[in-house]
C-alpha atoms as a PDB file:
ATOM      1  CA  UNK A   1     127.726 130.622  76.669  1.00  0.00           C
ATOM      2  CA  UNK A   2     127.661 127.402  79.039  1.00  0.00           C
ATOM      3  CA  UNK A   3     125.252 124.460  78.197  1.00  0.00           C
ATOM      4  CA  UNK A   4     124.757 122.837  81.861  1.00  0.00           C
ATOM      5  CA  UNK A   5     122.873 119.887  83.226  1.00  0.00           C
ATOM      6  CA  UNK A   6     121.207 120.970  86.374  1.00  0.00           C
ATOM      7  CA  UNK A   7     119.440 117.603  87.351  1.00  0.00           C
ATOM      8  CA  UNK A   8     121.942 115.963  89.906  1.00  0.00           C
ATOM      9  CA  UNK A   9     120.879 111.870  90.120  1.00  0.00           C
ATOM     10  CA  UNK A  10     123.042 112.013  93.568  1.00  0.00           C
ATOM     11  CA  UNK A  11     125.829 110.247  91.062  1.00  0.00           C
ATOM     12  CA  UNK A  12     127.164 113.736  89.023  1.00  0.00           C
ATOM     13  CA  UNK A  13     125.797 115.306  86.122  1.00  0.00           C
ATOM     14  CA  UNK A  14     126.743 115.536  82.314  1.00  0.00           C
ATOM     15  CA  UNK A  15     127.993 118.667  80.894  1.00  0.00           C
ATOM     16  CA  UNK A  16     128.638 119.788  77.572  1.00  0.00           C
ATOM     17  CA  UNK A  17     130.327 123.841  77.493  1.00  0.00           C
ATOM     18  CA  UNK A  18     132.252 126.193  75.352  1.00  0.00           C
ATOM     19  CA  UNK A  19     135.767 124.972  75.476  1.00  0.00           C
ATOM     20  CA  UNK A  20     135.407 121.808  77.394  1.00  0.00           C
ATOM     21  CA  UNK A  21     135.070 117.876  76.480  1.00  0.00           C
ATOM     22  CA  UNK A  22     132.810 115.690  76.998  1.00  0.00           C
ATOM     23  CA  UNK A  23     133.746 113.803  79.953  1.00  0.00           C
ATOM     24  CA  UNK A  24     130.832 111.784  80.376  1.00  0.00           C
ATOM     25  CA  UNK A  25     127.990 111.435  82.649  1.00  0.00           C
ATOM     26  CA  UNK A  26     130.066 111.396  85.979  1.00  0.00           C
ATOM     27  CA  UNK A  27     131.441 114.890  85.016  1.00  0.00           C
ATOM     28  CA  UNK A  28     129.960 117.761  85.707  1.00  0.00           C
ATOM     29  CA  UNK A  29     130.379 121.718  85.587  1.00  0.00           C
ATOM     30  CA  UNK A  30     128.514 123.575  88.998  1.00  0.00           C
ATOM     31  CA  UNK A  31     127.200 126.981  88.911  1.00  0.00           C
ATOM     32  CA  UNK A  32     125.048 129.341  89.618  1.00  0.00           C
ATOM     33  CA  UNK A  33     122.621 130.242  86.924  1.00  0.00           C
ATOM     34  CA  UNK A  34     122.124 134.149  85.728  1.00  0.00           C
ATOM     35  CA  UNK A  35     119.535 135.986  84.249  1.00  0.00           C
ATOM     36  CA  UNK A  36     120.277 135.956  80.127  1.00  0.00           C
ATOM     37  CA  UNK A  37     120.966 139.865  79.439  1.00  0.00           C
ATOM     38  CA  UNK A  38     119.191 141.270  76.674  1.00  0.00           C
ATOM     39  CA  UNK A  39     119.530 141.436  73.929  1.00  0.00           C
ATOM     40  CA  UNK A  40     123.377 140.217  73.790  1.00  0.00           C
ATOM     41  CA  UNK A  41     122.559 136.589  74.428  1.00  0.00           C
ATOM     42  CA  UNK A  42     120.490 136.115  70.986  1.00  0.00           C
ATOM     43  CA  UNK A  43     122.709 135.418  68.404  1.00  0.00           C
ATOM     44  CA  UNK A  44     124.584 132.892  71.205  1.00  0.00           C
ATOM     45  CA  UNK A  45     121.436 131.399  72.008  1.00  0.00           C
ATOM     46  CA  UNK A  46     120.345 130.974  68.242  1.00  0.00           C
ATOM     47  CA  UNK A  47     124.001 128.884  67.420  1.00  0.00           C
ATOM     48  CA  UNK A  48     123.130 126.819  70.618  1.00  0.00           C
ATOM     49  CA  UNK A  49     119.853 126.266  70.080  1.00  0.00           C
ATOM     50  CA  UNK A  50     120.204 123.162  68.149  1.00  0.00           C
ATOM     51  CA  UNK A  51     122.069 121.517  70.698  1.00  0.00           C
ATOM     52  CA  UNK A  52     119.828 122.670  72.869  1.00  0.00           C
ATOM     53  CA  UNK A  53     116.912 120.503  71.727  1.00  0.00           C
ATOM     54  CA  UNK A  54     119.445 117.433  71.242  1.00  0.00           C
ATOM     55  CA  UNK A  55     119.557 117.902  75.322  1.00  0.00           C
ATOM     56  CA  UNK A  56     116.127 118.353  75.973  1.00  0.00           C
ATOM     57  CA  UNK A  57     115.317 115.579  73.624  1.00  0.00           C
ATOM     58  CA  UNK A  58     117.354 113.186  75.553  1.00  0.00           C
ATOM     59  CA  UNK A  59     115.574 114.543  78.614  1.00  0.00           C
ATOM     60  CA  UNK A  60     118.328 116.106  79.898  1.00  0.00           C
ATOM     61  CA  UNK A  61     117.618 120.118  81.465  1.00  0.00           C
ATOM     62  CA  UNK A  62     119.101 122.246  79.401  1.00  0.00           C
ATOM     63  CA  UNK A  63     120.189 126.123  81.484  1.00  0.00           C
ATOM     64  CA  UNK A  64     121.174 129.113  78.877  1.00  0.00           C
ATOM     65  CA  UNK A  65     123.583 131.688  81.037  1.00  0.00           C
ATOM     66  CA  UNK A  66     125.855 134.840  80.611  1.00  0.00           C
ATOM     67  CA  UNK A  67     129.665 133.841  81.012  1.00  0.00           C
ATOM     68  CA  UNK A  68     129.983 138.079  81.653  1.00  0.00           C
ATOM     69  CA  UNK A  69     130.481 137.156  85.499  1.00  0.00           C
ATOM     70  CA  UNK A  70     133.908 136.538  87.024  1.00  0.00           C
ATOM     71  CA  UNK A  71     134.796 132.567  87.785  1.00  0.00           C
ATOM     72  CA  UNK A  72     137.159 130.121  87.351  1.00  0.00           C
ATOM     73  CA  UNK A  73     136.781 126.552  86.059  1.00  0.00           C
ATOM     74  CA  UNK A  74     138.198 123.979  88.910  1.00  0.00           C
ATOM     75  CA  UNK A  75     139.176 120.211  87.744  1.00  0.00           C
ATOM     76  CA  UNK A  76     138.895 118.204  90.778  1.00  0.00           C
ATOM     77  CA  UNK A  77     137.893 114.401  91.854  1.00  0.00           C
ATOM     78  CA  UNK A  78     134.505 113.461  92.431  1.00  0.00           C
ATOM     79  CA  UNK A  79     135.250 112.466  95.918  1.00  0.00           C
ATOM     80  CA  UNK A  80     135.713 116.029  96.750  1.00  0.00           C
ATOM     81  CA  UNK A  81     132.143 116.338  95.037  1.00  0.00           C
ATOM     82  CA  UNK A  82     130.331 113.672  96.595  1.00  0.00           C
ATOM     83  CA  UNK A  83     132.220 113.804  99.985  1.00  0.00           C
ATOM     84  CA  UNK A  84     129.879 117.474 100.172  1.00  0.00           C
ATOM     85  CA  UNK A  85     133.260 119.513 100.683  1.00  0.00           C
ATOM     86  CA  UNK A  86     132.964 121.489  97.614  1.00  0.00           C
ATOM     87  CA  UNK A  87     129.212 122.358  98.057  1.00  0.00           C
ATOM     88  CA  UNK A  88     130.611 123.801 101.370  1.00  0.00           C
ATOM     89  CA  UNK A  89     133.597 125.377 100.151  1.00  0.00           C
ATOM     90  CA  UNK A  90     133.077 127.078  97.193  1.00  0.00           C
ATOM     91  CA  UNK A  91     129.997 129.477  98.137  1.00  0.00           C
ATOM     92  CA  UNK A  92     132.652 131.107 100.881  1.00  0.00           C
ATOM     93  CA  UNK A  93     135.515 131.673  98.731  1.00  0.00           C
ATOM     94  CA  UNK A  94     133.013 133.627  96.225  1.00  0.00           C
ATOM     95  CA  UNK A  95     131.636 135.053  99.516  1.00  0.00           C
ATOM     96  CA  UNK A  96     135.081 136.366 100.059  1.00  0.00           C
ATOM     97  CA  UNK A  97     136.872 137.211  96.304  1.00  0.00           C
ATOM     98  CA  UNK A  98     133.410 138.029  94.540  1.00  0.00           C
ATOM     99  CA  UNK A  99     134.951 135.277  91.956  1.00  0.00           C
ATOM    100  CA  UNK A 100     132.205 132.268  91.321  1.00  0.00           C
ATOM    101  CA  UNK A 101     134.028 128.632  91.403  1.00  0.00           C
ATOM    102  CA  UNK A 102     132.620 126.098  87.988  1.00  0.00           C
ATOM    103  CA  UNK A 103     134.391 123.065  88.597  1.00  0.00           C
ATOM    104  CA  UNK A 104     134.558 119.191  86.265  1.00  0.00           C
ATOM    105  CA  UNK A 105     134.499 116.669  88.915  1.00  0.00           C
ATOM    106  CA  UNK A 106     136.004 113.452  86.997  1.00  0.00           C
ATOM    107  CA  UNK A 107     138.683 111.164  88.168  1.00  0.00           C
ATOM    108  CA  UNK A 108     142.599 112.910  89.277  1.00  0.00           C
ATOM    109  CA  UNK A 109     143.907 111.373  86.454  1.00  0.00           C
ATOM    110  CA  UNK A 110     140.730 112.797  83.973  1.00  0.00           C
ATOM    111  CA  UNK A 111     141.236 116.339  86.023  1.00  0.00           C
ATOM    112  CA  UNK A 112     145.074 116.987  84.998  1.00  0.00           C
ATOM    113  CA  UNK A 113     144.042 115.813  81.440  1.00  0.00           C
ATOM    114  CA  UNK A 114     141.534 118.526  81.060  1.00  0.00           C
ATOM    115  CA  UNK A 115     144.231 120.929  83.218  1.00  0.00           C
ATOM    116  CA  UNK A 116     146.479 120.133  80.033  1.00  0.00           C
ATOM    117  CA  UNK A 117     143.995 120.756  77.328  1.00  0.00           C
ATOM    118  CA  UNK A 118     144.114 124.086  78.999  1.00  0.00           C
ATOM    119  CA  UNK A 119     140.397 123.645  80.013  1.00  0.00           C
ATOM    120  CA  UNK A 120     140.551 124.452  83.744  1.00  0.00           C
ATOM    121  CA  UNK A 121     142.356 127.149  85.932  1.00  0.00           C
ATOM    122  CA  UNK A 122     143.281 125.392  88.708  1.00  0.00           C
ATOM    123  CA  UNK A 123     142.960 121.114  89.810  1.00  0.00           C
ATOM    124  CA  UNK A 124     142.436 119.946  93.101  1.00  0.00           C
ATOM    125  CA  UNK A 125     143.419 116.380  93.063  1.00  0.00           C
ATOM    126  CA  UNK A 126     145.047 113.714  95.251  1.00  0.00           C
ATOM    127  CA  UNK A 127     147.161 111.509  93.392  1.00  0.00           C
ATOM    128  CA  UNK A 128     150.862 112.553  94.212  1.00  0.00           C
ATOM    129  CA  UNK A 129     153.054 110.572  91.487  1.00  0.00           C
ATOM    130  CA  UNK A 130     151.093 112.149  88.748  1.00  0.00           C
ATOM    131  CA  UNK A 131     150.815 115.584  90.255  1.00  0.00           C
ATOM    132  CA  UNK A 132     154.249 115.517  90.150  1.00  0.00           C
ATOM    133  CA  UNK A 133     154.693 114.075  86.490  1.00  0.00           C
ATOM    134  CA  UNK A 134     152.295 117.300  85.596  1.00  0.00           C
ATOM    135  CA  UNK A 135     154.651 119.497  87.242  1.00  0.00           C
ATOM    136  CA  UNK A 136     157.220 118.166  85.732  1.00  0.00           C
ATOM    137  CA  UNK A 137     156.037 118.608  82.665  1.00  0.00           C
ATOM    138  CA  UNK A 138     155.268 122.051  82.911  1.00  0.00           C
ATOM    139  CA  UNK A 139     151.578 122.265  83.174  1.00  0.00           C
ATOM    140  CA  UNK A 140     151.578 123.319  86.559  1.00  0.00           C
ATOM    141  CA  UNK A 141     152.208 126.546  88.106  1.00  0.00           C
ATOM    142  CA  UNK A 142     152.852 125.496  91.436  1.00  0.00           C
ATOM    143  CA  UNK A 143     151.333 122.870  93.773  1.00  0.00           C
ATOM    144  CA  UNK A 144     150.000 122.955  97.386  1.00  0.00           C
ATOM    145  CA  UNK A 145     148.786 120.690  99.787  1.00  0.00           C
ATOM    146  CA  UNK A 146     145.692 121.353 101.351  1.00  0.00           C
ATOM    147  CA  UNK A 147     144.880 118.818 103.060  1.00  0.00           C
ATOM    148  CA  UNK A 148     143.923 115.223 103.732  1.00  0.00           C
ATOM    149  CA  UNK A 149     141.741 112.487 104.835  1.00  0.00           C
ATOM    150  CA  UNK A 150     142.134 108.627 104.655  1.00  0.00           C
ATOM    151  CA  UNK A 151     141.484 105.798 102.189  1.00  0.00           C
ATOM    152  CA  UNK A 152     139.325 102.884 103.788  1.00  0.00           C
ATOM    153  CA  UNK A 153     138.002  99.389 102.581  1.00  0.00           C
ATOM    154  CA  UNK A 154     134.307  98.990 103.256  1.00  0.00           C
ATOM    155  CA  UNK A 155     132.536  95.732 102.255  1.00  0.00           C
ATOM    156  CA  UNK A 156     129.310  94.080 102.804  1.00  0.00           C
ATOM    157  CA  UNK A 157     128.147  93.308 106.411  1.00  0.00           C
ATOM    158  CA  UNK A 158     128.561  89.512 105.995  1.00  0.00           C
ATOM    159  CA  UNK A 159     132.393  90.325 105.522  1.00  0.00           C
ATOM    160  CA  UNK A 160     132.945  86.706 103.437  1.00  0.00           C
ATOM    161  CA  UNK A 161     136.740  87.394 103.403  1.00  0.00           C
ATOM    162  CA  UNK A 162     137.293  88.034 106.751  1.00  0.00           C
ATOM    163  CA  UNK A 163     138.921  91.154 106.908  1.00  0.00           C
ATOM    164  CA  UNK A 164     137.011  93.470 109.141  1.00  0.00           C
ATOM    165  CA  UNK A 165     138.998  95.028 112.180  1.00  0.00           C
ATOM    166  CA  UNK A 166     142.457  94.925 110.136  1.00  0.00           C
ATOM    167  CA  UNK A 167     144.600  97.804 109.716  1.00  0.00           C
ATOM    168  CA  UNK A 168     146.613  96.570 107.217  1.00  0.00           C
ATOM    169  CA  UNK A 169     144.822  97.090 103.495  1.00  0.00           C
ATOM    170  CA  UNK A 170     147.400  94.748 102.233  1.00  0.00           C
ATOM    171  CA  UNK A 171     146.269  92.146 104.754  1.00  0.00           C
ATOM    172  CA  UNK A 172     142.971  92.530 103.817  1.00  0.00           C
ATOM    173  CA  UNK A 173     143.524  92.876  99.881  1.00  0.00           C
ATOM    174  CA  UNK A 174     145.814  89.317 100.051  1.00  0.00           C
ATOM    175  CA  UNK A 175     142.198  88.114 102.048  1.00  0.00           C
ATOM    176  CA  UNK A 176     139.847  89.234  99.663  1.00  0.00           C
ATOM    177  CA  UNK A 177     142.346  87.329  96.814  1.00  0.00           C
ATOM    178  CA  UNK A 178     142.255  84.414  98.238  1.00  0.00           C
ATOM    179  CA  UNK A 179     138.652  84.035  99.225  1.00  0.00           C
ATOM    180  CA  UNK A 180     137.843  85.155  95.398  1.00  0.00           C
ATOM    181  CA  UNK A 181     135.466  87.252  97.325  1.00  0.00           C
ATOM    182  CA  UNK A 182     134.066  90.123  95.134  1.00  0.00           C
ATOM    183  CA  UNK A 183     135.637  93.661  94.550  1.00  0.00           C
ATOM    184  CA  UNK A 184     134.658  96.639  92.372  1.00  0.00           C
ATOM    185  CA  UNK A 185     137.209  98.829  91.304  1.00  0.00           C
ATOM    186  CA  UNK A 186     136.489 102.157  90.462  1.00  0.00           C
ATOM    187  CA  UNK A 187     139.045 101.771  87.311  1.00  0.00           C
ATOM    188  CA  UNK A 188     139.144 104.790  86.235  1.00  0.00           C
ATOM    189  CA  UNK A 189     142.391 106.497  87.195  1.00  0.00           C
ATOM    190  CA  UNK A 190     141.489 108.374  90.005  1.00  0.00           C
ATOM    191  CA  UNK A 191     143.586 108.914  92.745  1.00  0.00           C
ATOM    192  CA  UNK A 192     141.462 105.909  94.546  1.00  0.00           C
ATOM    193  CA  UNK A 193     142.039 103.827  91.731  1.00  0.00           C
ATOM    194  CA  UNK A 194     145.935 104.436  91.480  1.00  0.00           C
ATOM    195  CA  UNK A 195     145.653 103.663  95.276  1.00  0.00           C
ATOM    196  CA  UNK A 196     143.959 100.231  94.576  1.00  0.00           C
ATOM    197  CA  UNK A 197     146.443  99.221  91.720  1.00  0.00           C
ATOM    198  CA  UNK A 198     149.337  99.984  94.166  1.00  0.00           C
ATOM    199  CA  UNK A 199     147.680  97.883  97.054  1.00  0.00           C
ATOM    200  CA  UNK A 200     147.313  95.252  94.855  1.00  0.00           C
ATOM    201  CA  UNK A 201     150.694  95.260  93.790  1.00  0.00           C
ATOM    202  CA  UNK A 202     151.560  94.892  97.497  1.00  0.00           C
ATOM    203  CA  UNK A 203     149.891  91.917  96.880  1.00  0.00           C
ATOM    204  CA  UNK A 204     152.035  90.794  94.037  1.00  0.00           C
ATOM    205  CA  UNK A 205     148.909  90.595  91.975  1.00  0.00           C
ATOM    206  CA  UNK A 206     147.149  92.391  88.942  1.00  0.00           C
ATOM    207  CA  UNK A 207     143.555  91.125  89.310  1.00  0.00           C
ATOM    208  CA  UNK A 208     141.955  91.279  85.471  1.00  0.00           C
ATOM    209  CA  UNK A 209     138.539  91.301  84.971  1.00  0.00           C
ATOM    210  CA  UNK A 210     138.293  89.308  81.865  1.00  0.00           C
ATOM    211  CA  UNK A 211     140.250  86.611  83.758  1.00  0.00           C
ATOM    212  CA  UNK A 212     138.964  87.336  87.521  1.00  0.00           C
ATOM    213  CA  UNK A 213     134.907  86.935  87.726  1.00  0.00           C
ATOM    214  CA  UNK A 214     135.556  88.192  91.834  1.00  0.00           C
ATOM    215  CA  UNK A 215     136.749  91.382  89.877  1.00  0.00           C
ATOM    216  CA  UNK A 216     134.453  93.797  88.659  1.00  0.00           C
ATOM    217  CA  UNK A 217     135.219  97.661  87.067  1.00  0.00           C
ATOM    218  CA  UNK A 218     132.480 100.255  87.554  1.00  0.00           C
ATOM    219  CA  UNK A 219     134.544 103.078  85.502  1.00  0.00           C
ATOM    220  CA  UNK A 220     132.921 105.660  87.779  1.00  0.00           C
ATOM    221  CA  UNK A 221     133.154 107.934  90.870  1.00  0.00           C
ATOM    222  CA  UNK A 222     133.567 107.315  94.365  1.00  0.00           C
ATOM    223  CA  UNK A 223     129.533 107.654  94.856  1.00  0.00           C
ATOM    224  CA  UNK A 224     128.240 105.426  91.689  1.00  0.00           C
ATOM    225  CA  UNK A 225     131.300 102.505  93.001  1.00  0.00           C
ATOM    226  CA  UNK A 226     130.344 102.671  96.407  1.00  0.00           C
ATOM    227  CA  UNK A 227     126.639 102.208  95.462  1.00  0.00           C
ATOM    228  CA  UNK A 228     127.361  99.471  92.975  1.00  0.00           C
ATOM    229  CA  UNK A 229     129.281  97.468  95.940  1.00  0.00           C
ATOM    230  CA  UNK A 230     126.619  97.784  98.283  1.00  0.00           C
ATOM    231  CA  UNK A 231     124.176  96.621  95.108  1.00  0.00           C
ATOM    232  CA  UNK A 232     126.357  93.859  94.689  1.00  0.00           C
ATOM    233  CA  UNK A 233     127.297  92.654  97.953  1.00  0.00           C
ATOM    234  CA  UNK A 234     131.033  93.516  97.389  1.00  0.00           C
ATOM    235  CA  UNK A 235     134.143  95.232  98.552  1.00  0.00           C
ATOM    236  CA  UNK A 236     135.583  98.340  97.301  1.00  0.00           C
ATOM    237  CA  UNK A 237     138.246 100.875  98.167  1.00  0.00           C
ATOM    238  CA  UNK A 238     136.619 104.517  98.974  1.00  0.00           C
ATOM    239  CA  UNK A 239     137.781 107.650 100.695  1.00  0.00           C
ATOM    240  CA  UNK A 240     135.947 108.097 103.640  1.00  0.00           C
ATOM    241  CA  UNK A 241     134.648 111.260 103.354  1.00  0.00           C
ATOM    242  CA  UNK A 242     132.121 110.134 100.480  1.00  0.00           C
ATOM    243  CA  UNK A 243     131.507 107.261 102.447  1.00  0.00           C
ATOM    244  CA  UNK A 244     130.845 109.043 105.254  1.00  0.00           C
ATOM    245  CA  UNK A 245     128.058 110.954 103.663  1.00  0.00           C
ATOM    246  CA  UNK A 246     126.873 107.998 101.748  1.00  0.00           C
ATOM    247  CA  UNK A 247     126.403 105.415 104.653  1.00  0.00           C
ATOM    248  CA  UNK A 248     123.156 105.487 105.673  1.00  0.00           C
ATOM    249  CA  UNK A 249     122.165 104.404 102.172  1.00  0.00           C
ATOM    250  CA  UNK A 250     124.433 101.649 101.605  1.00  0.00           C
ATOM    251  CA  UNK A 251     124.512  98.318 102.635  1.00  0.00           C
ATOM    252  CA  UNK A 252     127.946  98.647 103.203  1.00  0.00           C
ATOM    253  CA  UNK A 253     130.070  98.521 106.639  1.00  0.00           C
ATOM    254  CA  UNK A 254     133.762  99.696 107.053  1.00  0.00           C
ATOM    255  CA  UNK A 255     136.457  97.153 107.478  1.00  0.00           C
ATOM    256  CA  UNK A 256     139.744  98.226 107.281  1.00  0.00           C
ATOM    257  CA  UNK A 257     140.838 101.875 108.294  1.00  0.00           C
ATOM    258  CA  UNK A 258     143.434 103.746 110.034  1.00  0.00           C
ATOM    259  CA  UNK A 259     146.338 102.102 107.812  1.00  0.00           C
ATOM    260  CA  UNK A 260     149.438 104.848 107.361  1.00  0.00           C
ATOM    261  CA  UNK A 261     150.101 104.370 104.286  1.00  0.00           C
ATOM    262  CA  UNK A 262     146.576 105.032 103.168  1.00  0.00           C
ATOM    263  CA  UNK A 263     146.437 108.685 103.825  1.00  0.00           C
ATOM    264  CA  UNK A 264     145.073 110.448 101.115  1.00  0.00           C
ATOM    265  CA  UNK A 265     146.776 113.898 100.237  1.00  0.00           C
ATOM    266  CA  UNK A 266     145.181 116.735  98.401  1.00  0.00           C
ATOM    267  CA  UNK A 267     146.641 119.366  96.453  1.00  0.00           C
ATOM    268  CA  UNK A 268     145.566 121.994  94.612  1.00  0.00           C
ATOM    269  CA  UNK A 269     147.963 123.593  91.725  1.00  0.00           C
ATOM    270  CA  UNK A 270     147.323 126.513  89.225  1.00  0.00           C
ATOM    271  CA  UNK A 271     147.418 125.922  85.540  1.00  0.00           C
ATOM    272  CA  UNK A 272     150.533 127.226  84.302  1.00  0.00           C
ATOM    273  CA  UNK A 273     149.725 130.504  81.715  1.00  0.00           C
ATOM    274  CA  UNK A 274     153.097 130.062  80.100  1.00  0.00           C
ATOM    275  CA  UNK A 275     151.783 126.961  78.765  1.00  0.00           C
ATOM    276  CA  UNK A 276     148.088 128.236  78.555  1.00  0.00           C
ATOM    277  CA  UNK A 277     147.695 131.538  78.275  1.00  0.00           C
ATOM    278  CA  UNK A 278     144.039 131.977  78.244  1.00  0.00           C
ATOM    279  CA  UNK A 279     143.791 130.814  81.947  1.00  0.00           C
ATOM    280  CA  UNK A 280     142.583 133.154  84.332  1.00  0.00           C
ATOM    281  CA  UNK A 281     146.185 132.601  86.266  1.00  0.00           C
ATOM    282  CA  UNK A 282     145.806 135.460  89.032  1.00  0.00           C
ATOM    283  CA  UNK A 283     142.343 133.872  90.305  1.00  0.00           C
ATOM    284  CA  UNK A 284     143.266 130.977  90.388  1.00  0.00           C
ATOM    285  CA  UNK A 285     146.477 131.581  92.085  1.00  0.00           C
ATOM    286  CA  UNK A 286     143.873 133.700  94.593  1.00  0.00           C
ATOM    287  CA  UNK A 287     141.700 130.678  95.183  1.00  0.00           C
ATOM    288  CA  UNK A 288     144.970 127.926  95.467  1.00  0.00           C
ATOM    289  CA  UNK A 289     146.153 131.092  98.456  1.00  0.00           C
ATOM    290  CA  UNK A 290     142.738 131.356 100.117  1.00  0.00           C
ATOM    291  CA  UNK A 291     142.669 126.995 100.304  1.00  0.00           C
ATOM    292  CA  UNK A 292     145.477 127.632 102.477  1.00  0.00           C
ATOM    293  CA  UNK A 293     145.194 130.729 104.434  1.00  0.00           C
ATOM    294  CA  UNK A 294     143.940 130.283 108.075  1.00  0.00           C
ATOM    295  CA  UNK A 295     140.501 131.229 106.498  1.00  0.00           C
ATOM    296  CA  UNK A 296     140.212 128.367 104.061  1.00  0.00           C
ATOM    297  CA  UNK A 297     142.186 125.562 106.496  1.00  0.00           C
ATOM    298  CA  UNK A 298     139.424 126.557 109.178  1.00  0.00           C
ATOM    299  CA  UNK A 299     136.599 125.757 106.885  1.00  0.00           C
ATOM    300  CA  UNK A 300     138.418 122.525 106.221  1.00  0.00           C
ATOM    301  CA  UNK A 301     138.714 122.399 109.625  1.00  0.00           C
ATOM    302  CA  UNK A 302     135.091 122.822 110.650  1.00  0.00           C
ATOM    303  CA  UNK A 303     133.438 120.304 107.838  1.00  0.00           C
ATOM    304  CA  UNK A 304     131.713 117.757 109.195  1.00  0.00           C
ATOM    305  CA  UNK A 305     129.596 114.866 106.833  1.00  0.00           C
ATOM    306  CA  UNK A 306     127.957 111.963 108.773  1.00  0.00           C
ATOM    307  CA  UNK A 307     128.860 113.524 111.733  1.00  0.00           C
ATOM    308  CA  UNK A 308     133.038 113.115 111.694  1.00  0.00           C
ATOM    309  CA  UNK A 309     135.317 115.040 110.397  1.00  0.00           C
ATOM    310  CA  UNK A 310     136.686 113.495 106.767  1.00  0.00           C
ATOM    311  CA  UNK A 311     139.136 116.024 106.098  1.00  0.00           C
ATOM    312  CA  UNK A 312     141.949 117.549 108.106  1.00  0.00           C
ATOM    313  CA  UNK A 313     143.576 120.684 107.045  1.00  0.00           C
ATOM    314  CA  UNK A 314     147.582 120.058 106.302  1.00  0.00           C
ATOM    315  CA  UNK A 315     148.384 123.570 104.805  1.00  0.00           C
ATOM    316  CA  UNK A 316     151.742 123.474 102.475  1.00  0.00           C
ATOM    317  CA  UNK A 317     151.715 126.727 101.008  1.00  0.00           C
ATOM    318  CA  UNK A 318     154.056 126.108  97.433  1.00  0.00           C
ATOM    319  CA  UNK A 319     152.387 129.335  95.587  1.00  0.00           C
ATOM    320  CA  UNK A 320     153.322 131.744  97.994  1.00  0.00           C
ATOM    321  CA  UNK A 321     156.211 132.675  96.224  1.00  0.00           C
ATOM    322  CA  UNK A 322     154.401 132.954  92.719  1.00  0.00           C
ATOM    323  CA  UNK A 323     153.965 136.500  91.747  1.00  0.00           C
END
């Protein structure tokens, strides 16, 4: 039985389901909802009934839905959410395995957490020195990279630190320092967050917002930050898919991009059934081989949001092996 939200504000959705935490409202599981079989679903329904009018109360809309069909639960980030890509993706690899995708898009560092709990098959995150450190500890089955798209630094279009045109986020974050001109961190340890604390310590600083008023925290996703920046007038770090497909309403313009070392790598890696054995391991090992096959890296391939292309398929097939 899955409790979901199916009101989407444009900034995720809040979810509450058998077997998974509350993450908040920028989590949020996706599905597609079934006809309730009958008459199965009524002693389920009666035990989540109460909760059910707790939702509705708080205006949220409550669906009631068989778990009988075959899916996996994906942890990802929410840029791959707000970015479009998953909307995209997802419906085609069902198309393909007959095997329905429910996916928690939080923060990379929020994804492997619930990947640990043994609450999702499979993450697709972008966040390498933690991936790792997950592997390492044994949570993962194997990792792949997929593929990858860039990190920019967007701002508004008066540009009061000056920093528009640079290539060089360091440049740029060493700018925005010493103007005190305003910043909103995500700060909440995604994989654009851990980006933004390693730029800054490039800069030899560790801006802190009870100390720095130029330094604000949304603790949110890619598409609530980015809209909080434009609100504000101030600059941000964002991948630029999301911003891509979140330009036209933001007052936002893009100032630094095409920097090396801010190319953003996603991998996807199977939860590892040794450690968690109710994980549906051979699915998810099936969707982790489709990301990569030619089918899945031509998808990639062929998305387009605001009219560019945000990712760029860089197949690294590390499951192949994996029986």
């Amino acid at each position: 039985m899955w409790l979901s939200r199916v009101r989407d504000d444009g900034r995720g959705s809040f979810i509450t389901g058998h077997g998974l935490p509350d993450l908040g409202p920028m989590s949020r599981i996706h599905r597609t909802p079934r006809p309730l079989p009958w008459p199965g679903f009524v002693t389920a329904w009666r035990a989540a009934f109460g909760l059910s009018l707790l939702l509705v109360a708080a205006g949220l809309a409550v669906t009631l839905a068989s778990s009988s069909e075959a899916y996996i639960v994906l942890a990802t980030t929410t840029s791959t959410r707000d970015s479009g890509l998953l909307d995209y993706l997802l419906p085609e690899f069902s198309r393909d395995s007959g095997i329905g995708v429910r996916y928690v898009a939080v923060g990379t560092g929020q994804a492997l957490d619930v990947a640990r709990r043994g609450d999702a098959d499979i993450v697709m995150v972008h966040a390498p020195a933690i991936e790792l450190d997950f592997m390492a500890q044994g949570h993962g089955l194997c990792r792949s990279r997929v593929m990858r798209n860039e990190f920019i630094v967007v701002g508004p279009a008066s540009d009061p630190a000056g920093i528009r045109g640079l290539t060089n986020a360091t440049a740029a974050f060493a700018r925005i320092l010493s103007s005190r001109a305003l910043f909103v961190s995500r700060a909440d340890n995604s994989g654009t967050h851990i980006m933004e604390r390693t730029i800054w310590g490039w800069v030899n600083y560790t801006p802190d917002p009870d100390v720095d008023s130029w330094y604000r925290e949304a603790g949110s996703g890619m598409a609530a930050t980015l809209e909080v920046s434009s609100q504000l007038g101030g600059y941000t770090l964002s991948d630029n898919g999301t911003f891509l497909v979140r330009r036209s309403s933001l007052d936002l313009e893009v100032d630094v991009q095409n920097d090396p070392p801010l190319q953003n790598l996603y991998s996807v890696i199977p939860v590892n059934p040794a450690l968690h054995p109710n994980v549906k391991s051979s699915w998810a090992l099936g969707f982790a081989r489709w990301l990569v096959s030619p089918r899945g890296q031509g998808l990639i391939g062929n998305y387009t949001a605001g009219g560019e292309q945000p990712f760029h398929p860089e197949a690294q097939d590390g499951c192949g092996h994996v029986g």
